[in-house]
N, C-alpha and C. Protein backbone atom coordinates (compact mmCIF):
# COMPACT_ATOMS: atom_id res chain seq x y z
N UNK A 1 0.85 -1.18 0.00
CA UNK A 1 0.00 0.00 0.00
C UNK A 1 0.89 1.24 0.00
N UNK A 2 0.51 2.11 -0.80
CA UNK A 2 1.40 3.64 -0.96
C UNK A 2 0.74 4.54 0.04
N UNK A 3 1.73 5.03 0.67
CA UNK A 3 1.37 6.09 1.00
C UNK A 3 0.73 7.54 1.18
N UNK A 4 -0.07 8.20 1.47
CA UNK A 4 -0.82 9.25 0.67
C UNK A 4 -0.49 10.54 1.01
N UNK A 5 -0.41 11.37 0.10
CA UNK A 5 0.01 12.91 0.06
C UNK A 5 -0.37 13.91 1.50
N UNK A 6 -1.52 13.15 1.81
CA UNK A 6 -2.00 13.89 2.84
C UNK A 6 -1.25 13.67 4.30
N UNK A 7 -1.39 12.35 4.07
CA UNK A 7 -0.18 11.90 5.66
C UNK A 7 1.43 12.39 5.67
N UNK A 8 2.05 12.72 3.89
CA UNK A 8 2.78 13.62 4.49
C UNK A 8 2.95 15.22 4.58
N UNK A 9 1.95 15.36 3.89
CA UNK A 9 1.65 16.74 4.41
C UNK A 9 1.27 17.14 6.01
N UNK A 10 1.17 16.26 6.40
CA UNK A 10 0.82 16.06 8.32
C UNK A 10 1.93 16.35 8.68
N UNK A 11 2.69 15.47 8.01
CA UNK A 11 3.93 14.50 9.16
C UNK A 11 5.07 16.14 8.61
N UNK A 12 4.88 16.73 7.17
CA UNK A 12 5.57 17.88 6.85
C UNK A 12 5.04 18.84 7.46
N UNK A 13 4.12 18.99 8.08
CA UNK A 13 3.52 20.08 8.82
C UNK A 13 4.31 19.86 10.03
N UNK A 14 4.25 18.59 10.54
CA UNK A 14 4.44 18.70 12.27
C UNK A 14 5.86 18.68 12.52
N UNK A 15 6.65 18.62 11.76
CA UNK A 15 8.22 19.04 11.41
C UNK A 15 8.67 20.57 11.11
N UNK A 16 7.41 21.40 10.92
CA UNK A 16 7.94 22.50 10.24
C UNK A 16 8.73 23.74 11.38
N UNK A 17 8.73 23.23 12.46
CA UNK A 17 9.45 24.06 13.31
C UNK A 17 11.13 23.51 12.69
N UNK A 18 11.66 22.67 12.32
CA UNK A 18 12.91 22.37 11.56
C UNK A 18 13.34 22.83 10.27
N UNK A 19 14.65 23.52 10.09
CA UNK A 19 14.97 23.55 9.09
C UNK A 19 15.63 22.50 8.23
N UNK A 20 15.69 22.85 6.81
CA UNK A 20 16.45 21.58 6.18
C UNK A 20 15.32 20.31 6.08
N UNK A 21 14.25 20.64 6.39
CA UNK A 21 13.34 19.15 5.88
C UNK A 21 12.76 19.04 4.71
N UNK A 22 13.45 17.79 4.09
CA UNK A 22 12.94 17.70 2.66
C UNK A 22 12.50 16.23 1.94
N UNK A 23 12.06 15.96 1.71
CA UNK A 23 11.53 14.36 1.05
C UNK A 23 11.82 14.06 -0.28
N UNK A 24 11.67 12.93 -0.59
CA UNK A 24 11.93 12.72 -1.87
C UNK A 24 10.79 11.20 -2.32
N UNK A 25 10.04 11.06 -3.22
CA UNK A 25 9.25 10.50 -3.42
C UNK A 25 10.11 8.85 -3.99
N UNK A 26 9.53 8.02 -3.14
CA UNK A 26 10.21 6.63 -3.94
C UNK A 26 8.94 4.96 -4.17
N UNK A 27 8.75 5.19 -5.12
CA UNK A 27 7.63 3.78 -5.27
C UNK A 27 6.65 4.23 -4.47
N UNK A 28 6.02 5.23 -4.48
CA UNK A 28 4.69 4.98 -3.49
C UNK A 28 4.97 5.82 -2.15
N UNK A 29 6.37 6.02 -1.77
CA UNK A 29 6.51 6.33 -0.53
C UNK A 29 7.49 7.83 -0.66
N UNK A 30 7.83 7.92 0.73
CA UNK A 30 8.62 9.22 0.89
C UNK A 30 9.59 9.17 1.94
N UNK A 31 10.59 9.41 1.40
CA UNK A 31 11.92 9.12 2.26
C UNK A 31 11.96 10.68 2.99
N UNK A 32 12.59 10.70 4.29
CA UNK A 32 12.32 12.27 4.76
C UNK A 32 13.83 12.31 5.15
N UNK A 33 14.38 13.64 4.93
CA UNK A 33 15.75 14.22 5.16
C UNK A 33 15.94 15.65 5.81
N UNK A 34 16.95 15.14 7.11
CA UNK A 34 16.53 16.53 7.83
C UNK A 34 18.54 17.02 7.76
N UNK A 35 18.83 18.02 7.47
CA UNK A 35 19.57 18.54 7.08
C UNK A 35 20.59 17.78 5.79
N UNK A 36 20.02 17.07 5.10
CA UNK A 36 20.74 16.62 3.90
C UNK A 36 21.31 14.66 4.58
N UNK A 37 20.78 14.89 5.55
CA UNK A 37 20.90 13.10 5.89
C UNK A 37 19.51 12.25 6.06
N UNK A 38 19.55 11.32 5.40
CA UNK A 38 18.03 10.43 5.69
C UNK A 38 18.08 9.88 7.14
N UNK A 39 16.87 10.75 7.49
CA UNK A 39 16.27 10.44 9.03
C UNK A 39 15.24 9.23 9.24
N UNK A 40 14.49 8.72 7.39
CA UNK A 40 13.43 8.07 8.05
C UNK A 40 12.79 8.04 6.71
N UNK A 41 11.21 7.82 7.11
CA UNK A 41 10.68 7.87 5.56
C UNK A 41 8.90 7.95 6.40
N UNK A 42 8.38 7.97 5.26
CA UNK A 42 6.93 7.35 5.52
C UNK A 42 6.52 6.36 4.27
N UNK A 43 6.40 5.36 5.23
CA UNK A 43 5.90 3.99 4.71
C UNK A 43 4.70 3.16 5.18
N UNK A 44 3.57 2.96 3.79
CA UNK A 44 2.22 3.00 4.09
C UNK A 44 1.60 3.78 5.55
N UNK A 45 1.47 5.08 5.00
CA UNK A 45 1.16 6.02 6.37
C UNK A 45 1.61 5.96 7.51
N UNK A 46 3.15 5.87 7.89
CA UNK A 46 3.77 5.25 9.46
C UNK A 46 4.83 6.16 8.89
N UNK A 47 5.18 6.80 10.06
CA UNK A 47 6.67 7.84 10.16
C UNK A 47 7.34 6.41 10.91
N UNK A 48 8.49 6.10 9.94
CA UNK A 48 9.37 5.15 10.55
C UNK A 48 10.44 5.89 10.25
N UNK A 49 11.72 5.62 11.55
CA UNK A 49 13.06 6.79 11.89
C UNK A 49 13.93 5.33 11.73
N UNK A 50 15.44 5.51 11.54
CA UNK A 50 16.40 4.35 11.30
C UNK A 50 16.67 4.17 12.98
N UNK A 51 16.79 3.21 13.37
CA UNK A 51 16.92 2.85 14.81
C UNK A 51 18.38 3.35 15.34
N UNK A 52 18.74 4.56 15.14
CA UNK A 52 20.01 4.81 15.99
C UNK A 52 19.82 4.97 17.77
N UNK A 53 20.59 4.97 18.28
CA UNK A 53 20.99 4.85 19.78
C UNK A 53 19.84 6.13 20.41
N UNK A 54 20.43 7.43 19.94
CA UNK A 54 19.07 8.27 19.76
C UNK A 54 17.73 7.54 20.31
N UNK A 55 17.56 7.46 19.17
CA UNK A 55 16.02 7.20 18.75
C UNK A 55 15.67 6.32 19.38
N UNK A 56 16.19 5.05 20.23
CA UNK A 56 15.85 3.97 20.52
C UNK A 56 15.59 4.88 22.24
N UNK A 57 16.41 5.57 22.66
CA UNK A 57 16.58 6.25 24.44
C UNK A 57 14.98 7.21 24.29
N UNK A 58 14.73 7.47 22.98
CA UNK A 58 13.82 8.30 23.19
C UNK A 58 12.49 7.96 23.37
N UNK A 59 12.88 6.51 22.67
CA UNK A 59 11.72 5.97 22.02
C UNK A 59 11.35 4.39 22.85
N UNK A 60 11.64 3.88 23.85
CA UNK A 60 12.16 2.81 23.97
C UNK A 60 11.13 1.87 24.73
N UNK A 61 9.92 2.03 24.17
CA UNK A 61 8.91 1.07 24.14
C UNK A 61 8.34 1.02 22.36
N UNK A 62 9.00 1.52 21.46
CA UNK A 62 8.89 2.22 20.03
C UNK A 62 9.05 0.71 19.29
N UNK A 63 8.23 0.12 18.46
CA UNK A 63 8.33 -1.18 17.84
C UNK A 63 8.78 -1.01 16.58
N UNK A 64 9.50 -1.93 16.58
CA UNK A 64 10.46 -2.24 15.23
C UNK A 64 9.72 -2.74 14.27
N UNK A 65 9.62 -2.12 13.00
CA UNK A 65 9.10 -2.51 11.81
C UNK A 65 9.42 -2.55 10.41
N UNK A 66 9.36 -3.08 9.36
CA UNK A 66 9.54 -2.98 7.79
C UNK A 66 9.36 -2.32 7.18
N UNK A 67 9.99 -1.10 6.61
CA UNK A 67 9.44 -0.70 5.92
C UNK A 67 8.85 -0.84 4.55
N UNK A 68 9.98 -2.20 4.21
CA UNK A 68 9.08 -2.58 2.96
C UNK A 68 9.77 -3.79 2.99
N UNK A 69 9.55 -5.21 2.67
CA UNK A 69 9.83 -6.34 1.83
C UNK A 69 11.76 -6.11 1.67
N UNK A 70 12.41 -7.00 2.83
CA UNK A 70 13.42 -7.37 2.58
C UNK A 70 14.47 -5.78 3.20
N UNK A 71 14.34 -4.83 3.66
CA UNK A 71 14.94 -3.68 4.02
C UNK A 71 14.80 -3.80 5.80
N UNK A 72 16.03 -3.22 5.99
CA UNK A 72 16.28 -2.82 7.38
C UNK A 72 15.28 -2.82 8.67
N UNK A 73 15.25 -2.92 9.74
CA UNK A 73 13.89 -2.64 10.76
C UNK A 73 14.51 -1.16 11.07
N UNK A 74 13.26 -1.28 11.13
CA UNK A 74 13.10 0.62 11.47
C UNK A 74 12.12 0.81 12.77
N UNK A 75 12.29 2.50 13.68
CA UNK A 75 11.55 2.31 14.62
C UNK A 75 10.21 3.06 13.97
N UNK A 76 8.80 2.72 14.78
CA UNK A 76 7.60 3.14 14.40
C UNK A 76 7.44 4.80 15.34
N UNK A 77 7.42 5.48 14.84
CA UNK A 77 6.97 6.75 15.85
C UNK A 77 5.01 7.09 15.72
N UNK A 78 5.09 6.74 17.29
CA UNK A 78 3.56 6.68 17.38
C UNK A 78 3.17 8.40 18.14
N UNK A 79 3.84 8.94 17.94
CA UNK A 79 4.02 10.40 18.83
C UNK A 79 3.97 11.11 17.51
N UNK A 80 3.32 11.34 16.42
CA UNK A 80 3.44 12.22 15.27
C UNK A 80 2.59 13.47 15.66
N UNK A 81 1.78 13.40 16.46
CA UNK A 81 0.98 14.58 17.12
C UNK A 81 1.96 16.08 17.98
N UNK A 82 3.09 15.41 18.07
CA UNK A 82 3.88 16.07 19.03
C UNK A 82 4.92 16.83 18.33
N UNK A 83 4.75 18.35 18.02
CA UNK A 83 5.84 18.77 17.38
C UNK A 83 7.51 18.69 18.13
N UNK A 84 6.93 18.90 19.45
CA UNK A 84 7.89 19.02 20.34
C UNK A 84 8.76 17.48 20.60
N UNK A 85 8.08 16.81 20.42
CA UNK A 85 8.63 15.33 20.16
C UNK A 85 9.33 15.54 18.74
N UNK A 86 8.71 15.71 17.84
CA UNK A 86 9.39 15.44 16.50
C UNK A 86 10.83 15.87 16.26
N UNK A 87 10.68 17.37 16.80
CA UNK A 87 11.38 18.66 16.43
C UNK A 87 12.94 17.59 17.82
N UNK A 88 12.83 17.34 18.77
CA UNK A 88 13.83 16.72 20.14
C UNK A 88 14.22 15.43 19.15
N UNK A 89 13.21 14.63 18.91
CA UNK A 89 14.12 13.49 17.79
C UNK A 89 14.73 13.85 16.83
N UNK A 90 14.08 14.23 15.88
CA UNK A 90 15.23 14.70 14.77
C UNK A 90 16.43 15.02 15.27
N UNK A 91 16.25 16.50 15.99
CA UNK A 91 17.69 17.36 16.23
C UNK A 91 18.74 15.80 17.60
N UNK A 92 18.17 15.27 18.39
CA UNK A 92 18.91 14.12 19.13
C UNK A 92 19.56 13.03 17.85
N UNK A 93 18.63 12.92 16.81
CA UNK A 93 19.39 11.43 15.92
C UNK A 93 20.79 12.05 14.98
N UNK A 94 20.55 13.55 14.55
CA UNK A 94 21.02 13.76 13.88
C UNK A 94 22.56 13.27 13.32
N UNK A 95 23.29 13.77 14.70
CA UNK A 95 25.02 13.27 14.87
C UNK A 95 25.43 11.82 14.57
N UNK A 96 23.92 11.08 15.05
CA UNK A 96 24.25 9.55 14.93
C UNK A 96 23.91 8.93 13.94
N UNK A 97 23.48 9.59 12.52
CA UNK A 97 22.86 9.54 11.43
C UNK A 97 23.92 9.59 10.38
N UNK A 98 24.39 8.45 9.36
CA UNK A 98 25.01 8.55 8.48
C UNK A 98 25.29 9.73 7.51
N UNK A 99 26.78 9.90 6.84
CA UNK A 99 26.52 11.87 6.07
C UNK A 99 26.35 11.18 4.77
N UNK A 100 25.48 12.14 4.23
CA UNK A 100 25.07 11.61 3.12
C UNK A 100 25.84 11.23 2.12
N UNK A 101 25.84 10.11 0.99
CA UNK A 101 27.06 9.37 0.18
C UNK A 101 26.97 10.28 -0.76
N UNK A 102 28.21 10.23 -1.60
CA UNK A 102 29.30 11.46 -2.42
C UNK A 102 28.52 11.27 -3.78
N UNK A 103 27.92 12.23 -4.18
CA UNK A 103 27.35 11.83 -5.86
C UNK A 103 28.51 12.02 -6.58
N UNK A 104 28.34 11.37 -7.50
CA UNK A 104 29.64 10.64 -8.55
C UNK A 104 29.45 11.67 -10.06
């Protein structure tokens, strides 16, 4: 199931106290990037974040899930209501978040 425009227009709303947030559309879904590093995505309507050390202290009743067929577990953020949550995760995962790979 794809994802729909509207859930990330939510999930881009409730981020907008951050700068640098930007998405990029892939098969159905939307990968989300908060200063030029992938933080996460939305997959079939679920803000899922990459499970760094972060994210897990913040999050740590937060269930691990797929985002799609054969890819990484990722954590589920059930707190999308919370800018103040969003805005403390992002800026906490950031450092522990891979820099983005060198275009060729």
């Amino acid at each position: 199931m794809a994802s729909s425009k509207a859930y990330l227009d939510f999930v881009l709303e409730q981020l907008s106290g951050l700068e640098e947030i930007a998405y990029r559309a892939m098969m159905g879904e939307y990968i989300l990037y908060y200063r030029s590093k992938i933080v996460g995505g939305i997959y079939d309507d679920r803000l899922l974040v990459k499970s760094v050390p972060a994210a897990v202290a913040l999050m740590p009743e937060a269930a691990f899930e797929l985002p799609y067929e054969g890819a990484k577990e990722m954590l589920l953020v059930d707190n999308v209501d919370s800018k103040e949550f969003l805005a403390e995760l992002f800026d906490a995962m950031y450092d522990q978040l891979p820099a983005p790979k060198k275009k060729r």
